[in-house]
C-alpha atoms as a PDB file:
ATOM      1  CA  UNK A   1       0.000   0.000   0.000  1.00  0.00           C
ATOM      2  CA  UNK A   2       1.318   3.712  -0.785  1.00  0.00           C
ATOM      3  CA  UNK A   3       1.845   6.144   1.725  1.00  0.00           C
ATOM      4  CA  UNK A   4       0.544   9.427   1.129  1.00  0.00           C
ATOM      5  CA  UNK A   5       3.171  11.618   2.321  1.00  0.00           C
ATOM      6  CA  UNK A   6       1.685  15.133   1.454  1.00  0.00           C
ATOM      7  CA  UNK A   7      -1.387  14.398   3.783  1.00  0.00           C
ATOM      8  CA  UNK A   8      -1.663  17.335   6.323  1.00  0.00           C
ATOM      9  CA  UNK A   9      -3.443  18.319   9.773  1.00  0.00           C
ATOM     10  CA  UNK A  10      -3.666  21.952  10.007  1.00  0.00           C
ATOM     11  CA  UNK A  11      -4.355  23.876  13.485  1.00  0.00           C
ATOM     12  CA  UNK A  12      -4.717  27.317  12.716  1.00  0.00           C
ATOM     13  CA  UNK A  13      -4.968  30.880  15.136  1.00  0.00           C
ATOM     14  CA  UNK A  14      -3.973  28.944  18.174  1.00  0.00           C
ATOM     15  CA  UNK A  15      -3.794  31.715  20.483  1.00  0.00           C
ATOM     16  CA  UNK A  16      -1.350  31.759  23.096  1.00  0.00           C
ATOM     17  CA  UNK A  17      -1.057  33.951  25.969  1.00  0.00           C
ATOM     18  CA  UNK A  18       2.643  33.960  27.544  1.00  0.00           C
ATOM     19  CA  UNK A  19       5.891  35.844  28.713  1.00  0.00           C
ATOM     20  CA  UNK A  20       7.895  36.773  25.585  1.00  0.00           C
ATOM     21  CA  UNK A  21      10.506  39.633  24.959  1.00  0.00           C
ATOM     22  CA  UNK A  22      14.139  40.738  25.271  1.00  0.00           C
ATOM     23  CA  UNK A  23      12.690  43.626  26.987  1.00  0.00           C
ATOM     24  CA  UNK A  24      12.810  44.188  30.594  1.00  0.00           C
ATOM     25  CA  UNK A  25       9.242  45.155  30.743  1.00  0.00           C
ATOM     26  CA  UNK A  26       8.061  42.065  28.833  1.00  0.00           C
ATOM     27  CA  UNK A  27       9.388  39.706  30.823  1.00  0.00           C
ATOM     28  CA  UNK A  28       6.878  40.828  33.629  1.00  0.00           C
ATOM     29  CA  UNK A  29       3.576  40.470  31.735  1.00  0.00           C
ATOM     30  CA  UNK A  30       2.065  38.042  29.220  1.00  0.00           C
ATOM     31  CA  UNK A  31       1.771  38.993  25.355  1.00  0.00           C
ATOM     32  CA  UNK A  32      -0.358  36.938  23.025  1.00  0.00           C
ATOM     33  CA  UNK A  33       1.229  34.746  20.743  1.00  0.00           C
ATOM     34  CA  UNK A  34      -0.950  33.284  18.033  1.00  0.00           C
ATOM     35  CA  UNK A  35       0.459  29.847  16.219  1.00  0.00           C
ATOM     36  CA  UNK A  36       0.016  27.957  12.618  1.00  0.00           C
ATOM     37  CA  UNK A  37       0.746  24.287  12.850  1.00  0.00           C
ATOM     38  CA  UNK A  38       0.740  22.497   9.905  1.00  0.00           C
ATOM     39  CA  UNK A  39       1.922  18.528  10.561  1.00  0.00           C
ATOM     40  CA  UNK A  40       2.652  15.852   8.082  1.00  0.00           C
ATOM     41  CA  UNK A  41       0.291  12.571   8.996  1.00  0.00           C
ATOM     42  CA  UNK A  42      -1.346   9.967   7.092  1.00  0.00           C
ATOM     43  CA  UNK A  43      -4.731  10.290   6.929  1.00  0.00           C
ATOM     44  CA  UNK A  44      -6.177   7.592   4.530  1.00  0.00           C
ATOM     45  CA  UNK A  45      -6.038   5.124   7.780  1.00  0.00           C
ATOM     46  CA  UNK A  46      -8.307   7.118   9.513  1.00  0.00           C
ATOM     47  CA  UNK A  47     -10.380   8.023   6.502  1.00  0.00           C
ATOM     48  CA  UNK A  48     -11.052   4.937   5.271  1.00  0.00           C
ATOM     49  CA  UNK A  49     -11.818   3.088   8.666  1.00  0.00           C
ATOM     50  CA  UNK A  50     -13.739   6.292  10.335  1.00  0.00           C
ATOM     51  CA  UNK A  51     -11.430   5.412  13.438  1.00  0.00           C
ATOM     52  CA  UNK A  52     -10.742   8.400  15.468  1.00  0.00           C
ATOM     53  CA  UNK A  53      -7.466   6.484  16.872  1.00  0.00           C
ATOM     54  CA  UNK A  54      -5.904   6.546  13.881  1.00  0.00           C
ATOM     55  CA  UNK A  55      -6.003  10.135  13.675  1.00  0.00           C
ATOM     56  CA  UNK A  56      -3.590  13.202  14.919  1.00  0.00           C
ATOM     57  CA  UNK A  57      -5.625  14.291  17.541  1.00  0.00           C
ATOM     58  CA  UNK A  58      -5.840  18.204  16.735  1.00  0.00           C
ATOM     59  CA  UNK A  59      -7.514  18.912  20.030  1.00  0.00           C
ATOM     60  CA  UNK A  60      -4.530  17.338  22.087  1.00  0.00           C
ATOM     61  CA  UNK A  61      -1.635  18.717  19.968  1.00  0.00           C
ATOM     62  CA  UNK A  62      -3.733  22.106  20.536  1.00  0.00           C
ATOM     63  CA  UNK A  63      -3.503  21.558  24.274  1.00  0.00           C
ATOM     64  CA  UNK A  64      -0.055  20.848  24.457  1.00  0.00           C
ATOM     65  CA  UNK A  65       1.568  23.328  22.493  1.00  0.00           C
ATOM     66  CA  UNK A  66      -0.737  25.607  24.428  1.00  0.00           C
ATOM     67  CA  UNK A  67      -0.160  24.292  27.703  1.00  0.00           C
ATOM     68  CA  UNK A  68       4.293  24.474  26.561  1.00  0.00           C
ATOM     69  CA  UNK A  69       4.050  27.722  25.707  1.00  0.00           C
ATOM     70  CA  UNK A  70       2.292  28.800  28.683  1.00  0.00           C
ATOM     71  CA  UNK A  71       4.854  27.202  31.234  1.00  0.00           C
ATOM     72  CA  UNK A  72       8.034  28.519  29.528  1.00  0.00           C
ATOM     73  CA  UNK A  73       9.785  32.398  29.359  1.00  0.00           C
ATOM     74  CA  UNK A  74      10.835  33.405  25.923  1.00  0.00           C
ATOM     75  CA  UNK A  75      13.124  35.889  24.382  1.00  0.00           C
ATOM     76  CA  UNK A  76      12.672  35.193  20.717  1.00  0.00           C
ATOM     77  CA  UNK A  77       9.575  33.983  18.502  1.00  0.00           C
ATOM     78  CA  UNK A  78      11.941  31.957  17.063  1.00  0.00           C
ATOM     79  CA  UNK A  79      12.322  29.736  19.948  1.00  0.00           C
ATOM     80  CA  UNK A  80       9.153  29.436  20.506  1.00  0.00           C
ATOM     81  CA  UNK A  81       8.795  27.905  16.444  1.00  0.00           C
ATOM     82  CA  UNK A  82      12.077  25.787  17.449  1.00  0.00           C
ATOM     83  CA  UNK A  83      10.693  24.298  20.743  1.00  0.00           C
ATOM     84  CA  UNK A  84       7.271  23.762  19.564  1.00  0.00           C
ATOM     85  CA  UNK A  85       8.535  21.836  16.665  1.00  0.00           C
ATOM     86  CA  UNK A  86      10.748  19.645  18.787  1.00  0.00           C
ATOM     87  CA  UNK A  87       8.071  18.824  21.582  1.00  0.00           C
ATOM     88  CA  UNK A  88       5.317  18.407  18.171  1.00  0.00           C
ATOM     89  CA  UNK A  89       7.271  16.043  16.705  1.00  0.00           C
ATOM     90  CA  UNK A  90       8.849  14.021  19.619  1.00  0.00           C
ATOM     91  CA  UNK A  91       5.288  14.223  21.515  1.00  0.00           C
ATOM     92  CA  UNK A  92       3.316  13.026  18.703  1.00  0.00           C
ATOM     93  CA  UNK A  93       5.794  11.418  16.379  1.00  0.00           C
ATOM     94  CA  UNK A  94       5.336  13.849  13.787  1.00  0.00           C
ATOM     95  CA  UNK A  95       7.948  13.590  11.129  1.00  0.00           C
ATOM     96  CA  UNK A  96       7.549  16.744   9.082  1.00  0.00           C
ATOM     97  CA  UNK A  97       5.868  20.127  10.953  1.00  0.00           C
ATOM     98  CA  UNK A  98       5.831  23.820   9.445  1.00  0.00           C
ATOM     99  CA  UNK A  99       5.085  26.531  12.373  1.00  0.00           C
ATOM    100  CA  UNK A 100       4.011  30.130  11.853  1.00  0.00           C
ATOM    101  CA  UNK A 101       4.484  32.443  14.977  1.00  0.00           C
ATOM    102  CA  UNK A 102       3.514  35.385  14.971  1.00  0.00           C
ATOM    103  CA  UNK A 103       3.135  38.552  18.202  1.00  0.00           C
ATOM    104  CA  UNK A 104       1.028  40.683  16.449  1.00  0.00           C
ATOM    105  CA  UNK A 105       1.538  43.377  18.948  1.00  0.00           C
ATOM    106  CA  UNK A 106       5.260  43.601  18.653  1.00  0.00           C
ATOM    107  CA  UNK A 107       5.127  46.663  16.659  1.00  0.00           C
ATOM    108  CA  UNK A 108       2.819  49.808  17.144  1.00  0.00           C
ATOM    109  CA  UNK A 109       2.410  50.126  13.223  1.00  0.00           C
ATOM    110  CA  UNK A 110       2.389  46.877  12.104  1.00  0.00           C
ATOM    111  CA  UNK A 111      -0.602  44.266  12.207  1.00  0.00           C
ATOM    112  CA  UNK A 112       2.002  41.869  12.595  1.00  0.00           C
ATOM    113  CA  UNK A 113       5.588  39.910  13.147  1.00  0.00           C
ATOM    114  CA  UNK A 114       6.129  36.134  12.839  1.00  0.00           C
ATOM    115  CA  UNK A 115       8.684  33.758  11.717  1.00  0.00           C
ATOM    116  CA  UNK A 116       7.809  30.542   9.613  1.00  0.00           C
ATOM    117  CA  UNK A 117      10.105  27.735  10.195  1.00  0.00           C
ATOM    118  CA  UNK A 118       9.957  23.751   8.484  1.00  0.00           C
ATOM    119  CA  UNK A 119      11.784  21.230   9.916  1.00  0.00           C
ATOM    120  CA  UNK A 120      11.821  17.371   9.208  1.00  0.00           C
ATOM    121  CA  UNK A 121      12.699  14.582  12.227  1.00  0.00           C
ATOM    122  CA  UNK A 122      15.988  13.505  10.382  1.00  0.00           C
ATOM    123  CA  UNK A 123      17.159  17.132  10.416  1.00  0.00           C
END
């Protein structure tokens, strides 16, 4: 049987609240973080047999990453995408994840700031 390889689970606008900044003043309150996941995983199995064990459970990636990011102190949105990859795809043995991350309140006159990252297990 063929693997499809370019099935995909999205979770999209996962909104974060945590403490993230270089600043001094940031490191004392919580700024919203909001998160794109996008995880390789074989659906057909799942599909095919209507068998919700055979599926990436969304709702418990979504709690985890959400429930990570809470307990930790960042500096950079890009550790967040780093660390978040790592614990997606050692958590849920997710070979291939692409992360958005973006603090839309960074910057007075912007709507927004993120960083987009890929990474692959056998990196």
């Amino acid at each position: 049987m063929r693997i499809n390889n370019h099935d995909r689970v999205l979770i999209e606008g996962l909104t974060i609240f945590t403490t993230i900044g270089v600043y001094s003043w940031e490191k004392n309150i919580k700024q919203k973080l909001i998160l794109d996941l996008e995880m390789a995983w074989n659906n057909q199995p799942a599909g095919k047999n209507d068998d919700v064990s055979l599926c990436l459970d969304y709702f418990l990636v979504s709690q985890s990453v959400t429930l990570f990011v809470e307990s930790q102190q960042f500096e950079l949105i890009e550790t967040v995408a780093e660390q978040v990859a790592e614990h997606v795809m050692q958590k849920f043995s997710v070979g291939h994840i692409k992360i958005k991350v973006s603090k839309p309140d960074a910057i007075a006159n912007a709507s927004n700031v993120a960083v987009l990252i890929e990474r692959y297990a056998n990196e």
